[in-house]
PDB file of N, CA and C in Angstrom:
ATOM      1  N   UNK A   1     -22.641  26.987 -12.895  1.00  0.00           N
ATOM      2  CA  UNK A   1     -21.243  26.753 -12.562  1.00  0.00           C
ATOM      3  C   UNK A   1     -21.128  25.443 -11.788  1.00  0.00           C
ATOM      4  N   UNK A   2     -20.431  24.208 -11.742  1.00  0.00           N
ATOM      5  CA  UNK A   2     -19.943  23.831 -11.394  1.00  0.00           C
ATOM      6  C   UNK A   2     -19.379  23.787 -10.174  1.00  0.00           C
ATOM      7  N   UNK A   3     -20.037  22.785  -9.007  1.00  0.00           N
ATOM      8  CA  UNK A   3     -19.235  23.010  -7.657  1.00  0.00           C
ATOM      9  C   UNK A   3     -17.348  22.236  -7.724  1.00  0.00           C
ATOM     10  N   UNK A   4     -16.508  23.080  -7.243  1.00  0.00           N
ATOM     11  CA  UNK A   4     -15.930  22.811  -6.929  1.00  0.00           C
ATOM     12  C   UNK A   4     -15.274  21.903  -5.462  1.00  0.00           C
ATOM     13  N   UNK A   5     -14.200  21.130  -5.848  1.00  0.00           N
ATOM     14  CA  UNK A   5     -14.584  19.635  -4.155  1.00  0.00           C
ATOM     15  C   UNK A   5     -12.972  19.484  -4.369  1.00  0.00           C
ATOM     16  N   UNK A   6     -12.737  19.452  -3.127  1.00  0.00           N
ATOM     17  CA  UNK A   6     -11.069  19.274  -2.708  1.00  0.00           C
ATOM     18  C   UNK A   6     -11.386  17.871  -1.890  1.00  0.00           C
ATOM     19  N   UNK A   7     -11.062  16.682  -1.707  1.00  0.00           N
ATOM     20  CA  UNK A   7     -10.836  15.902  -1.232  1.00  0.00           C
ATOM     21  C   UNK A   7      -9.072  15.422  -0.690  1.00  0.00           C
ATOM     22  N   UNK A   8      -8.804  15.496   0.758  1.00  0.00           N
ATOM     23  CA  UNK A   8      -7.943  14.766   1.074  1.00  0.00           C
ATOM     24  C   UNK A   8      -7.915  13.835   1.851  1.00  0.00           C
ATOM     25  N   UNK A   9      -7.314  12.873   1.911  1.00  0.00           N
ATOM     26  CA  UNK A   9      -7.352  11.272   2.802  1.00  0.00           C
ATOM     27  C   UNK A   9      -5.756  11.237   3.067  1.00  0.00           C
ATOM     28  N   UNK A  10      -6.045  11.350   4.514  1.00  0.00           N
ATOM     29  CA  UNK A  10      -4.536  11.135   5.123  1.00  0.00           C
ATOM     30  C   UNK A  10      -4.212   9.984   6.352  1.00  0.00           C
ATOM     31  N   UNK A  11      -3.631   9.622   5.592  1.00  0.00           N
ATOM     32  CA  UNK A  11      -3.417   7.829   6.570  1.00  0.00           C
ATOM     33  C   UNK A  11      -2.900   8.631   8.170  1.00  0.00           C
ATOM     34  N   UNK A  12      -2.472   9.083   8.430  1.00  0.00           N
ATOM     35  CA  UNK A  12      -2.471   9.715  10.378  1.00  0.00           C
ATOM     36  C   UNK A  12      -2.563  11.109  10.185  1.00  0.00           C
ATOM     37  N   UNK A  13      -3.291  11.156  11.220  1.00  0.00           N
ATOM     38  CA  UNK A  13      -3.717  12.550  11.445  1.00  0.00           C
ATOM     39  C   UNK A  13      -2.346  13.167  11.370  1.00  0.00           C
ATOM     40  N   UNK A  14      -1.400  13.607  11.726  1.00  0.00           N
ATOM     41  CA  UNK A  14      -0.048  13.965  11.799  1.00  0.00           C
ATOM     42  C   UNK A  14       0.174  14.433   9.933  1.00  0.00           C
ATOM     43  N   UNK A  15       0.032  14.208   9.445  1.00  0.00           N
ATOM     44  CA  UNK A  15      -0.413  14.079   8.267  1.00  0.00           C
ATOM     45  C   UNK A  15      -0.463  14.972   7.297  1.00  0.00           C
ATOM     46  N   UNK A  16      -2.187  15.511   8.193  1.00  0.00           N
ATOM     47  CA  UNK A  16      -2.643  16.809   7.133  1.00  0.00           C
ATOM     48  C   UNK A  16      -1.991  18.098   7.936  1.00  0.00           C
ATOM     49  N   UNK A  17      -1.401  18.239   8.706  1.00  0.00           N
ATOM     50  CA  UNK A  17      -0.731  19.265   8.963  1.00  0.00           C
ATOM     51  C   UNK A  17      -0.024  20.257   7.956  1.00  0.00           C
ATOM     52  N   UNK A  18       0.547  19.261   7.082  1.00  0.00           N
ATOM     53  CA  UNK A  18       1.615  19.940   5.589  1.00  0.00           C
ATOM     54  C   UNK A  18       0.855  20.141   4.727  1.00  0.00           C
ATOM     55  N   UNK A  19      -0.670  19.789   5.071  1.00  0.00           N
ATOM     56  CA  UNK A  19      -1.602  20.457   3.834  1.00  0.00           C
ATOM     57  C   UNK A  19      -2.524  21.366   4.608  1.00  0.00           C
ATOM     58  N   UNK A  20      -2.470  21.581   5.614  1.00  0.00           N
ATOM     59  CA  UNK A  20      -3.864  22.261   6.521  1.00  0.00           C
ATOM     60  C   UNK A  20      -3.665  23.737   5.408  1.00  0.00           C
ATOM     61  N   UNK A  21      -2.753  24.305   5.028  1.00  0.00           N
ATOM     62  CA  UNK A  21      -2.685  26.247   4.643  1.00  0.00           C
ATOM     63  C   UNK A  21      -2.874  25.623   3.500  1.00  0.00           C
ATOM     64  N   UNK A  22      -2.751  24.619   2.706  1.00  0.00           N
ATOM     65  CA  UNK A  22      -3.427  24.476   1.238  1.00  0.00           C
ATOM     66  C   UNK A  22      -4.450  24.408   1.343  1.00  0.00           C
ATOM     67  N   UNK A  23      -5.351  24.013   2.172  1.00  0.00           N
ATOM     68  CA  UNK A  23      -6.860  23.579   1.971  1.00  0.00           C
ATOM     69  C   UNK A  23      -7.385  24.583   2.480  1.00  0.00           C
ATOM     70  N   UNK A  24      -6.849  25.274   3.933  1.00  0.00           N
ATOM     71  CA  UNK A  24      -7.532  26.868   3.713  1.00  0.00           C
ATOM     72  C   UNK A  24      -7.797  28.291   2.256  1.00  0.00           C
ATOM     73  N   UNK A  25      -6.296  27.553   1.381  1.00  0.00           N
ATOM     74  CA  UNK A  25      -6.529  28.798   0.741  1.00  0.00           C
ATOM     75  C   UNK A  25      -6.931  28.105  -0.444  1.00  0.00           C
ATOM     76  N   UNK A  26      -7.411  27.103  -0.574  1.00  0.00           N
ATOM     77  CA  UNK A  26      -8.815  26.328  -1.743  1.00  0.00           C
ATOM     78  C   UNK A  26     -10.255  27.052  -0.894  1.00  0.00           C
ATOM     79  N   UNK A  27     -10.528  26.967   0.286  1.00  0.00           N
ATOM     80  CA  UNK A  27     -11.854  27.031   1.185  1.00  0.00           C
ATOM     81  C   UNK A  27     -12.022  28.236   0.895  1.00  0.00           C
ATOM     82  N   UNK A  28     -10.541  29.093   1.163  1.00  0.00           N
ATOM     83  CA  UNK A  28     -10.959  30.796   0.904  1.00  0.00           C
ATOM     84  C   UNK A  28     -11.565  31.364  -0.394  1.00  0.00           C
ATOM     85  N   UNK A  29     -11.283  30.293  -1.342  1.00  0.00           N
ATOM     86  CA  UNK A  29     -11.394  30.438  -2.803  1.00  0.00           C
ATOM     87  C   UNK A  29     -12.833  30.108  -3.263  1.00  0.00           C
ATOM     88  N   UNK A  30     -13.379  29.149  -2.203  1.00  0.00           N
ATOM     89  CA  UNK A  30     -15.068  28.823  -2.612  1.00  0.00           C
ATOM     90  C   UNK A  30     -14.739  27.375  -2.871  1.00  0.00           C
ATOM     91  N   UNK A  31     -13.452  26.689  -2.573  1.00  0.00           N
ATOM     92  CA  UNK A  31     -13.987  25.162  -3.304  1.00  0.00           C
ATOM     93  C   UNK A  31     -14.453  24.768  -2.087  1.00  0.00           C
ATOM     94  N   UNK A  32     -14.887  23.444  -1.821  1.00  0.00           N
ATOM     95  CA  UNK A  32     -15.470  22.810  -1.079  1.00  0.00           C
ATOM     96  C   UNK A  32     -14.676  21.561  -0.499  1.00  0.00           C
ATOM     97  N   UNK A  33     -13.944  22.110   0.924  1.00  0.00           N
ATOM     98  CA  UNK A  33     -12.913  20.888   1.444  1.00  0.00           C
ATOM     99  C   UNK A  33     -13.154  20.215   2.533  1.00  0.00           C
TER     100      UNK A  33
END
């Protein structure tokens, strides 16, 4: 299988806030963020 990889790049920290509960529920899922 195939690893799965979430990459985000956010120009200010302030930022990833509006993605922080997306990338938990990729992490919960097994991808790799």
């Amino acid at each position: 299988m195939a690893d799965k990889r979430l990459l985000g790049v956010f120009a200010h920290p302030d930022d990833e806030g509006s993605i922080g509960g997306a990338l938990l529920h990729y992490h919960s899922l097994g991808v790799e963020t």
